[in-house]
PDB file of N, CA and C in Angstrom:
ATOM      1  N   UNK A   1     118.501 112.138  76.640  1.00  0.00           N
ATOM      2  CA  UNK A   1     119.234 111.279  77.553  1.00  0.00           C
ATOM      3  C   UNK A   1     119.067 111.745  78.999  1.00  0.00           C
ATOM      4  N   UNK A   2     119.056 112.932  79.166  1.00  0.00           N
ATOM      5  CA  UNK A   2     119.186 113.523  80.884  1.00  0.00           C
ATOM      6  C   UNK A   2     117.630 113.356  81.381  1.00  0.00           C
ATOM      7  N   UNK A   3     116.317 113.427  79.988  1.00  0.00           N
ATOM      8  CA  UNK A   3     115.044 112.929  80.794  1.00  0.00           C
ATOM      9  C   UNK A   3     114.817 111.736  81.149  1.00  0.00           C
ATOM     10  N   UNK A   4     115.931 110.856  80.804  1.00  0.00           N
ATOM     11  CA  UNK A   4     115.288 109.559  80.634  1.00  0.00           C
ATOM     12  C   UNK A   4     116.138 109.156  82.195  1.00  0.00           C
ATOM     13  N   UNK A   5     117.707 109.840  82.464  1.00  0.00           N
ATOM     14  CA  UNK A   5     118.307 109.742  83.890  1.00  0.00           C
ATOM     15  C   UNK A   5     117.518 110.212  85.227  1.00  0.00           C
ATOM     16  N   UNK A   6     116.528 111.543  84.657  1.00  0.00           N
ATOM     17  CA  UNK A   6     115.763 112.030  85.594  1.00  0.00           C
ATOM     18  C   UNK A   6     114.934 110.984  85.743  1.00  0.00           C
ATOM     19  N   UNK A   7     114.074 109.964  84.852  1.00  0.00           N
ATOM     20  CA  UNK A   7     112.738 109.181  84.597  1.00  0.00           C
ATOM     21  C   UNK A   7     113.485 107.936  85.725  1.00  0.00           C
ATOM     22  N   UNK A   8     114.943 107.620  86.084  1.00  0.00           N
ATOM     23  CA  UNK A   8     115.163 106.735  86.447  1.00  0.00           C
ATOM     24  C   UNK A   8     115.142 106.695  88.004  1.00  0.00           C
ATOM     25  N   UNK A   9     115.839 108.197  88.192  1.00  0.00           N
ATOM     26  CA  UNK A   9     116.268 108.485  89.460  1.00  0.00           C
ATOM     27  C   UNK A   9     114.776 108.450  89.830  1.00  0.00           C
ATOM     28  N   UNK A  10     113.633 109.237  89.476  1.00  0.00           N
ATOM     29  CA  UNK A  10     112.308 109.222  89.889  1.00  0.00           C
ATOM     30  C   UNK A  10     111.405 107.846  90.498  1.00  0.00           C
ATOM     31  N   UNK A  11     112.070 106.836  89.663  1.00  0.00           N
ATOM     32  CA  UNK A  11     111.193 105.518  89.785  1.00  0.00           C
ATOM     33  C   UNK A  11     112.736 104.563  90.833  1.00  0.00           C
ATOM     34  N   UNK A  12     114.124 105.207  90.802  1.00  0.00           N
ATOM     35  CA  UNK A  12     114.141 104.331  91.837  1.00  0.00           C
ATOM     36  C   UNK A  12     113.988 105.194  93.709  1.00  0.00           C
ATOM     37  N   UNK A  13     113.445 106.254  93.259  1.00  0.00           N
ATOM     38  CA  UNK A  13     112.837 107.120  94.654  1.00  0.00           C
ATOM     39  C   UNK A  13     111.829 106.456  94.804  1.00  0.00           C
ATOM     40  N   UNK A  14     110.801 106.471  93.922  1.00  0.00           N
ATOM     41  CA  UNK A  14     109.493 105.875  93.795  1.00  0.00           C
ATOM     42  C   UNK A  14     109.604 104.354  94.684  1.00  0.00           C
ATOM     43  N   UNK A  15     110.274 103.903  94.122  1.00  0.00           N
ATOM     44  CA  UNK A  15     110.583 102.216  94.415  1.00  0.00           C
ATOM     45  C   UNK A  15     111.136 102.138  96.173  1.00  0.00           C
ATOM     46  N   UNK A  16     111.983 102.798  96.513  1.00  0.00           N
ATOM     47  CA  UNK A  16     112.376 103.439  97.910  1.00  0.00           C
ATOM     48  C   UNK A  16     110.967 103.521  98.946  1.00  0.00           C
ATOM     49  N   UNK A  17     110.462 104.671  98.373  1.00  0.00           N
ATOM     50  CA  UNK A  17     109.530 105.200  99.050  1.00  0.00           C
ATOM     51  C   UNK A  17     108.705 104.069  99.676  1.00  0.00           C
ATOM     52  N   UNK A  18     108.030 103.378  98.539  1.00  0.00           N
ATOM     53  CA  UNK A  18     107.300 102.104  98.877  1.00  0.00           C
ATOM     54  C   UNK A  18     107.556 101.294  99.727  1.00  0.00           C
ATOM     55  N   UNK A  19     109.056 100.971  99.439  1.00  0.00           N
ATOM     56  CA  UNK A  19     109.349 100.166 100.449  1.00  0.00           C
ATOM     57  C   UNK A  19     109.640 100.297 102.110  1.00  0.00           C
ATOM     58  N   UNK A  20     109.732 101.820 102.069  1.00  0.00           N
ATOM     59  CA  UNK A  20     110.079 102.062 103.406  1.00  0.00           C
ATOM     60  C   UNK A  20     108.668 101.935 104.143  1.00  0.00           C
ATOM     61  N   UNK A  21     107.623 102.389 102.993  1.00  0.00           N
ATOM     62  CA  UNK A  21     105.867 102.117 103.722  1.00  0.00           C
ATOM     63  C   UNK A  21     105.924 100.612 104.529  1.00  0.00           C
ATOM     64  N   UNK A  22     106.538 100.274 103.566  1.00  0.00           N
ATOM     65  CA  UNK A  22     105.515  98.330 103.723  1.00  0.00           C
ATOM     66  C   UNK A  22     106.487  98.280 104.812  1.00  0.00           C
ATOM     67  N   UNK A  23     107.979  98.266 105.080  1.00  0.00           N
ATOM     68  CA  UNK A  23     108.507  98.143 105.940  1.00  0.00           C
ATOM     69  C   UNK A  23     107.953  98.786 107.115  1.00  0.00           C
ATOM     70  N   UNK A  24     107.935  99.635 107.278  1.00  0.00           N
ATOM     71  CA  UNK A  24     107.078 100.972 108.434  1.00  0.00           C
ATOM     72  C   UNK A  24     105.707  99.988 108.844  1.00  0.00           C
ATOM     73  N   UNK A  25     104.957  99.720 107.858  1.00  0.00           N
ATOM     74  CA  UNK A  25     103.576  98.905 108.056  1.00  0.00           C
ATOM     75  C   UNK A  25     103.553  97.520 108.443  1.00  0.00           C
ATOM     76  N   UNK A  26     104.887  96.828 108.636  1.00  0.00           N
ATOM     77  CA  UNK A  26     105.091  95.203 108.442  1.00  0.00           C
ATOM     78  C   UNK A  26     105.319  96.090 110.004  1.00  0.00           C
ATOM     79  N   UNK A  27     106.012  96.949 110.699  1.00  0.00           N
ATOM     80  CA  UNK A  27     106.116  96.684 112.049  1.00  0.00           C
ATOM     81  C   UNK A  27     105.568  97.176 112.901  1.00  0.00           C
ATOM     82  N   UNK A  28     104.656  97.797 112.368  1.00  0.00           N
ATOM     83  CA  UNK A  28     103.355  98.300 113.312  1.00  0.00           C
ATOM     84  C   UNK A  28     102.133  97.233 113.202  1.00  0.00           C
ATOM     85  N   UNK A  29     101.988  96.666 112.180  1.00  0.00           N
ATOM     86  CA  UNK A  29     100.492  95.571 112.174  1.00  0.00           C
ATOM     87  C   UNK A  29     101.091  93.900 111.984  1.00  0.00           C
ATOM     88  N   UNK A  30     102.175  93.820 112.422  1.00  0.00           N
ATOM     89  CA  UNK A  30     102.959  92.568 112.612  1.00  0.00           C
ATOM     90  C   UNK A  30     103.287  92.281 113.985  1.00  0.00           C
ATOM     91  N   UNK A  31     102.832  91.685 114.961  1.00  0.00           N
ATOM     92  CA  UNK A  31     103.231  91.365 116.377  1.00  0.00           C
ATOM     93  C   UNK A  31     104.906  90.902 116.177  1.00  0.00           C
ATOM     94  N   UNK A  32     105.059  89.794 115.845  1.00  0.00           N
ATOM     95  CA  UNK A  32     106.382  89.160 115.481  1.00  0.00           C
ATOM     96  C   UNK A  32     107.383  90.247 114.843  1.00  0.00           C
ATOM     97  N   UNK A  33     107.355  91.010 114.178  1.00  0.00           N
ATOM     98  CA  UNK A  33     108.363  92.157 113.472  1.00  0.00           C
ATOM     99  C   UNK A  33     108.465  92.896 114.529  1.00  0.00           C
ATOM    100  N   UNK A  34     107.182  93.270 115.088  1.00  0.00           N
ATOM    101  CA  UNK A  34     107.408  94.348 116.354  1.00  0.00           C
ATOM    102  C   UNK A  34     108.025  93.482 117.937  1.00  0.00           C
ATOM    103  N   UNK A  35     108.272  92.233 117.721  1.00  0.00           N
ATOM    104  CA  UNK A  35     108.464  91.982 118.880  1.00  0.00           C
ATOM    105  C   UNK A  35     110.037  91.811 118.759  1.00  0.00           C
ATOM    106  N   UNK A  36     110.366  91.534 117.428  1.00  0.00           N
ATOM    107  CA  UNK A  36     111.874  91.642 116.962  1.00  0.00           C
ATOM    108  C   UNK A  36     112.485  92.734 116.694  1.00  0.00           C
ATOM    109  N   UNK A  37     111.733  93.851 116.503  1.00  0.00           N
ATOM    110  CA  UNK A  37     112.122  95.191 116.278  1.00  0.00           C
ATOM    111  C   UNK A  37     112.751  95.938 117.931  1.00  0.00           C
ATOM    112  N   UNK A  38     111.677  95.531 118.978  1.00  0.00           N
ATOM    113  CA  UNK A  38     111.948  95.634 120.144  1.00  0.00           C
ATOM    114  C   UNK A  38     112.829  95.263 120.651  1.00  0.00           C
ATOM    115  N   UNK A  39     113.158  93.723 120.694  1.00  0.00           N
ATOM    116  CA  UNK A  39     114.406  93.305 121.611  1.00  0.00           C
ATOM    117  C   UNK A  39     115.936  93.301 120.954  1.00  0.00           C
ATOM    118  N   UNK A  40     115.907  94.388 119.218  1.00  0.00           N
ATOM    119  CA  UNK A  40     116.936  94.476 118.993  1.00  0.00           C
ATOM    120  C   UNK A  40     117.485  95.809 119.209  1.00  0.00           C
ATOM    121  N   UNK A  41     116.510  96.548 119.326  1.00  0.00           N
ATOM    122  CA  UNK A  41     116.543  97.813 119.931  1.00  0.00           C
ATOM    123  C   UNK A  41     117.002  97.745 121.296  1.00  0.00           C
ATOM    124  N   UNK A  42     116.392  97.158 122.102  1.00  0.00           N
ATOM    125  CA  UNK A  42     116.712  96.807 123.628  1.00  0.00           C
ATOM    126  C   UNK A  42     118.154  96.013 124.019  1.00  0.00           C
ATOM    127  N   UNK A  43     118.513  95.247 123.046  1.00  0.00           N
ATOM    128  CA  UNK A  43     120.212  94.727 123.547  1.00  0.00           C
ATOM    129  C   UNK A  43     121.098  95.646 123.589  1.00  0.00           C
ATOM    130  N   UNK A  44     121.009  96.770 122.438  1.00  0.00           N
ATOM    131  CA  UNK A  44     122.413  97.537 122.245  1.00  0.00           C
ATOM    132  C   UNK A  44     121.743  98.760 122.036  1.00  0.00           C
ATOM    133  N   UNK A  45     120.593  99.579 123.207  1.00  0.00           N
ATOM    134  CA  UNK A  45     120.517 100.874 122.352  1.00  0.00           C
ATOM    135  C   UNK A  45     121.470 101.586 121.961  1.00  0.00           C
ATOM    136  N   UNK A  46     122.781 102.239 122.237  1.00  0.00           N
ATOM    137  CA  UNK A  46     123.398 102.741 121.931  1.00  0.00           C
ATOM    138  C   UNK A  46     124.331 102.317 120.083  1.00  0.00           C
ATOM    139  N   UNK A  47     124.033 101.321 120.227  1.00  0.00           N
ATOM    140  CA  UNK A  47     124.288 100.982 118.853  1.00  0.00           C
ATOM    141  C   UNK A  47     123.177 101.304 117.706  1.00  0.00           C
ATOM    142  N   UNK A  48     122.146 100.787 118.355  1.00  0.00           N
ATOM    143  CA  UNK A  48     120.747 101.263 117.499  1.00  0.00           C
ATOM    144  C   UNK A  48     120.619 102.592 116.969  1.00  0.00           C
ATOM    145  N   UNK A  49     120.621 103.565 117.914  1.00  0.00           N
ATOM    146  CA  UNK A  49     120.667 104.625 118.075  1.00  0.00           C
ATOM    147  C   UNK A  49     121.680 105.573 117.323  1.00  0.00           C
ATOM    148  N   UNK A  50     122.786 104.951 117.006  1.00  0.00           N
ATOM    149  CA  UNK A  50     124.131 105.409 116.346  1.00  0.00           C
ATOM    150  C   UNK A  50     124.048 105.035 114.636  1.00  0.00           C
ATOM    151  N   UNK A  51     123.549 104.045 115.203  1.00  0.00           N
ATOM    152  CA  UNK A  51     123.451 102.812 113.371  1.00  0.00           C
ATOM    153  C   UNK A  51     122.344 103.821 112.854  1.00  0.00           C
ATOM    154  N   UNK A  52     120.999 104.395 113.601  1.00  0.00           N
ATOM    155  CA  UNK A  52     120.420 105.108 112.504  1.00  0.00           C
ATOM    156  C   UNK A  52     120.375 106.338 112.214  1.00  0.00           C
ATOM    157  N   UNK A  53     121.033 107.080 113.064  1.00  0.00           N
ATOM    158  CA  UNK A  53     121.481 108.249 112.767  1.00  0.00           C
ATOM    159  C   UNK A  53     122.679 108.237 111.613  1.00  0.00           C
ATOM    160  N   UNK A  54     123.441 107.261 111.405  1.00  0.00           N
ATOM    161  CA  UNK A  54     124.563 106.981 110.957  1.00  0.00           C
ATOM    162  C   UNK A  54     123.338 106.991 109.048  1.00  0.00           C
ATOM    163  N   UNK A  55     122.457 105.775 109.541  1.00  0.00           N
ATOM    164  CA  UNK A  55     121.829 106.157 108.042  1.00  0.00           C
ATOM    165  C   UNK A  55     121.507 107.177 107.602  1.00  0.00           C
ATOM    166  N   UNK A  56     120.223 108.031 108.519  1.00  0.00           N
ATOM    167  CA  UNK A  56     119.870 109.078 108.065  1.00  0.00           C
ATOM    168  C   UNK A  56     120.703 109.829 107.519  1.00  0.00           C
ATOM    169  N   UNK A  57     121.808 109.760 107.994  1.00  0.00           N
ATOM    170  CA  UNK A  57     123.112 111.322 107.854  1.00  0.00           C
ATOM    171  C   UNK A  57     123.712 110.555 106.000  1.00  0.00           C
ATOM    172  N   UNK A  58     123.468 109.572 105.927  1.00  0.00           N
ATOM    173  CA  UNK A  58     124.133 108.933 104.427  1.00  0.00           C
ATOM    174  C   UNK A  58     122.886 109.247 103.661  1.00  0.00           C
ATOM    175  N   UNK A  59     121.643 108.832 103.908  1.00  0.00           N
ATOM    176  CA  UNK A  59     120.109 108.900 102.819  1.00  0.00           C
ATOM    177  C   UNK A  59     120.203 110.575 102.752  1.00  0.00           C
ATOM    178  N   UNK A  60     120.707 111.668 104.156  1.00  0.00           N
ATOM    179  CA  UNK A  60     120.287 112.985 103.224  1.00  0.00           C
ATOM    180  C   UNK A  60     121.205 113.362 102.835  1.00  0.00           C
ATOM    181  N   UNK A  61     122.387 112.802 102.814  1.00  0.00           N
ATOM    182  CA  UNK A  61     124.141 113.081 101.884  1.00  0.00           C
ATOM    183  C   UNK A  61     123.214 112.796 100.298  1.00  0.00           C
ATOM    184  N   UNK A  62     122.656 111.686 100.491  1.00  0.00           N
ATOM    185  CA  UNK A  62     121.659 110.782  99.082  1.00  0.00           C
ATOM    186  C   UNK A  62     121.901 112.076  98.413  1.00  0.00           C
ATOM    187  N   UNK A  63     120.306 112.535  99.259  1.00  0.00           N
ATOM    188  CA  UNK A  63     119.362 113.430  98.861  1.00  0.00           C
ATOM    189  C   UNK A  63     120.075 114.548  98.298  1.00  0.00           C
ATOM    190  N   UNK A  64     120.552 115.345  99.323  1.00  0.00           N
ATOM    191  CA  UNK A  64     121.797 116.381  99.095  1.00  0.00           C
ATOM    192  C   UNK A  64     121.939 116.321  97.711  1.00  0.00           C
ATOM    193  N   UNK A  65     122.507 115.319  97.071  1.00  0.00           N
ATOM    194  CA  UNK A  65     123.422 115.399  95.889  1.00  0.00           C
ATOM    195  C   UNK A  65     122.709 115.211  94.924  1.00  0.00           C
ATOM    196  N   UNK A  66     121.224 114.190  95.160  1.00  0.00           N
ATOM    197  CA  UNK A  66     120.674 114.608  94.058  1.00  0.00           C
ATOM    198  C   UNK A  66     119.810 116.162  93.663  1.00  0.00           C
ATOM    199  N   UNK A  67     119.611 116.222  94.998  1.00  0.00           N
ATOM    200  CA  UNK A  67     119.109 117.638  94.586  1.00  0.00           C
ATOM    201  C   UNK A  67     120.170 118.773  93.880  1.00  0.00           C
ATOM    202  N   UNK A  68     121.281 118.884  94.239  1.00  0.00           N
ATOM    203  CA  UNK A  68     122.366 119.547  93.819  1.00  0.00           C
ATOM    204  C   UNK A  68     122.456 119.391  91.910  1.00  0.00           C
ATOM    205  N   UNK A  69     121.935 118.107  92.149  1.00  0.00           N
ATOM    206  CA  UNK A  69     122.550 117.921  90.638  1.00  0.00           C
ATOM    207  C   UNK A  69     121.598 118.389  89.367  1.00  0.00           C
ATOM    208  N   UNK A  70     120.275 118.236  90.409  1.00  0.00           N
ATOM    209  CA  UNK A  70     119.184 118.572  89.296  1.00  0.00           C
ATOM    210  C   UNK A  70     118.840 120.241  89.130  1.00  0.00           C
ATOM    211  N   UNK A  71     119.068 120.640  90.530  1.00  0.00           N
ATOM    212  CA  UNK A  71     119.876 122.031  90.457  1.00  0.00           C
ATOM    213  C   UNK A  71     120.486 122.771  89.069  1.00  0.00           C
ATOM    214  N   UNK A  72     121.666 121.988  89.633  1.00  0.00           N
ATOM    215  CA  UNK A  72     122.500 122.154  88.693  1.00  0.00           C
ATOM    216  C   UNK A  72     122.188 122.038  86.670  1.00  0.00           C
ATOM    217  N   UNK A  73     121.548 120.855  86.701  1.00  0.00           N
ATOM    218  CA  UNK A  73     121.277 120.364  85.614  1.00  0.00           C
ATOM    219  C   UNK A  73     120.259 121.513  85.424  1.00  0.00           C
ATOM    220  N   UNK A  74     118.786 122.054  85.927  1.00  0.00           N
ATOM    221  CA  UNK A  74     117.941 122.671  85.373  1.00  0.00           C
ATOM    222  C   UNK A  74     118.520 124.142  84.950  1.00  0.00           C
ATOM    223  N   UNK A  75     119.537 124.758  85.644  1.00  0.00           N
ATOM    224  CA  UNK A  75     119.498 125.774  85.549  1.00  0.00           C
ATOM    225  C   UNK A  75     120.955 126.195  84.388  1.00  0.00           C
ATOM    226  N   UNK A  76     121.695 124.700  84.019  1.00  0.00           N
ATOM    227  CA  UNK A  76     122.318 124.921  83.258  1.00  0.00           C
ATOM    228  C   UNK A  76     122.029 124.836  81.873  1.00  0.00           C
ATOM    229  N   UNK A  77     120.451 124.087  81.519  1.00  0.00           N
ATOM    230  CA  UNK A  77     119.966 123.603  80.243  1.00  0.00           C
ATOM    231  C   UNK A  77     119.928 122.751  79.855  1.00  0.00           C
ATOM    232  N   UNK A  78     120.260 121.717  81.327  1.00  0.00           N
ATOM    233  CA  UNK A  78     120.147 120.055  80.594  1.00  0.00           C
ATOM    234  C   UNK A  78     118.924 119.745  80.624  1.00  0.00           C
ATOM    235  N   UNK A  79     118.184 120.019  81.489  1.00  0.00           N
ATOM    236  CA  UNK A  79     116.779 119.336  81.896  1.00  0.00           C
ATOM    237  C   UNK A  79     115.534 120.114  81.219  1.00  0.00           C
ATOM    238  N   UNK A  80     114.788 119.988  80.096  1.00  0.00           N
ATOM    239  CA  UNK A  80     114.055 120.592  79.408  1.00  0.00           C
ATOM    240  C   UNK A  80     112.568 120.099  79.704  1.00  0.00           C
ATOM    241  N   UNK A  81     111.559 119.950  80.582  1.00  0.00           N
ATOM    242  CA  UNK A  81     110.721 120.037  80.630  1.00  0.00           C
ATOM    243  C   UNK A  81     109.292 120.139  80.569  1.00  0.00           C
ATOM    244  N   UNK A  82     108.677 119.401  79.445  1.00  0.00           N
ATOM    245  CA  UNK A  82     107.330 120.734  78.164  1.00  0.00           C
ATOM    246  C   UNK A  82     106.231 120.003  78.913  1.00  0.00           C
ATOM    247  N   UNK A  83     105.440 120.714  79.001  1.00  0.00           N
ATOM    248  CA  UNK A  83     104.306 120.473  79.779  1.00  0.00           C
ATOM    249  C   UNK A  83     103.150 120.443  78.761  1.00  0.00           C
ATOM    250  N   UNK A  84     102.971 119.043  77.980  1.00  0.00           N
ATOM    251  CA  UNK A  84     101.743 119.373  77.054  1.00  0.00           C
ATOM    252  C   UNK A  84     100.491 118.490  77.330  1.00  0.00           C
ATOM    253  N   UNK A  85      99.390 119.575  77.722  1.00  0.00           N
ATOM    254  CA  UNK A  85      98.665 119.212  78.215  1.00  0.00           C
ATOM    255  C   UNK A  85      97.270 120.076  78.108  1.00  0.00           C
ATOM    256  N   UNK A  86      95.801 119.623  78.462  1.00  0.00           N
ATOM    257  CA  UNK A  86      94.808 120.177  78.014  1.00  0.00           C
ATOM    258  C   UNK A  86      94.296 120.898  79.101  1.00  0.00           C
TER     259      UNK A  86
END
């Protein structure tokens, strides 16, 4: 049961990850995303500026806890591991 919670958490990181690419890539090789990315940045920097620090500080609270847990989990004997391979 705890490989199959690890198998989940993995694929919805996985799933994350991706998306932050295509997002990242939609506003660098998109004129229109980047021209909307700009003038929403430009009305309220100080809001901008607050709003994503405000995320970052919640995505590495995320992180934080999952790492804590798998921590936790490996070194207590939940998470078993076998590496079979040639």
């Amino acid at each position: 049961m705890e490989l199959l919670i690890f198998k989940i958490i993995i694929i919805i990181l996985l799933i994350r990850i991706v998306y932050l690419i295509c997002k990242n890539l939609l506003v660098v090789f998109n004129a229109k995303v980047r021209k909307f990315t700009i003038e929403t940045i430009l009305k309220d920097i100080d809001e901008y500026v607050s709003y994503e620090h405000m995320c970052n500080f919640f995505i590495n609270c995320i992180w934080l806890y999952i790492l804590i847990r798998l921590i936790i989990a490996a070194y207590s004997g939940n998470i078993t591991i076998n590496y079979i391979g040639g």
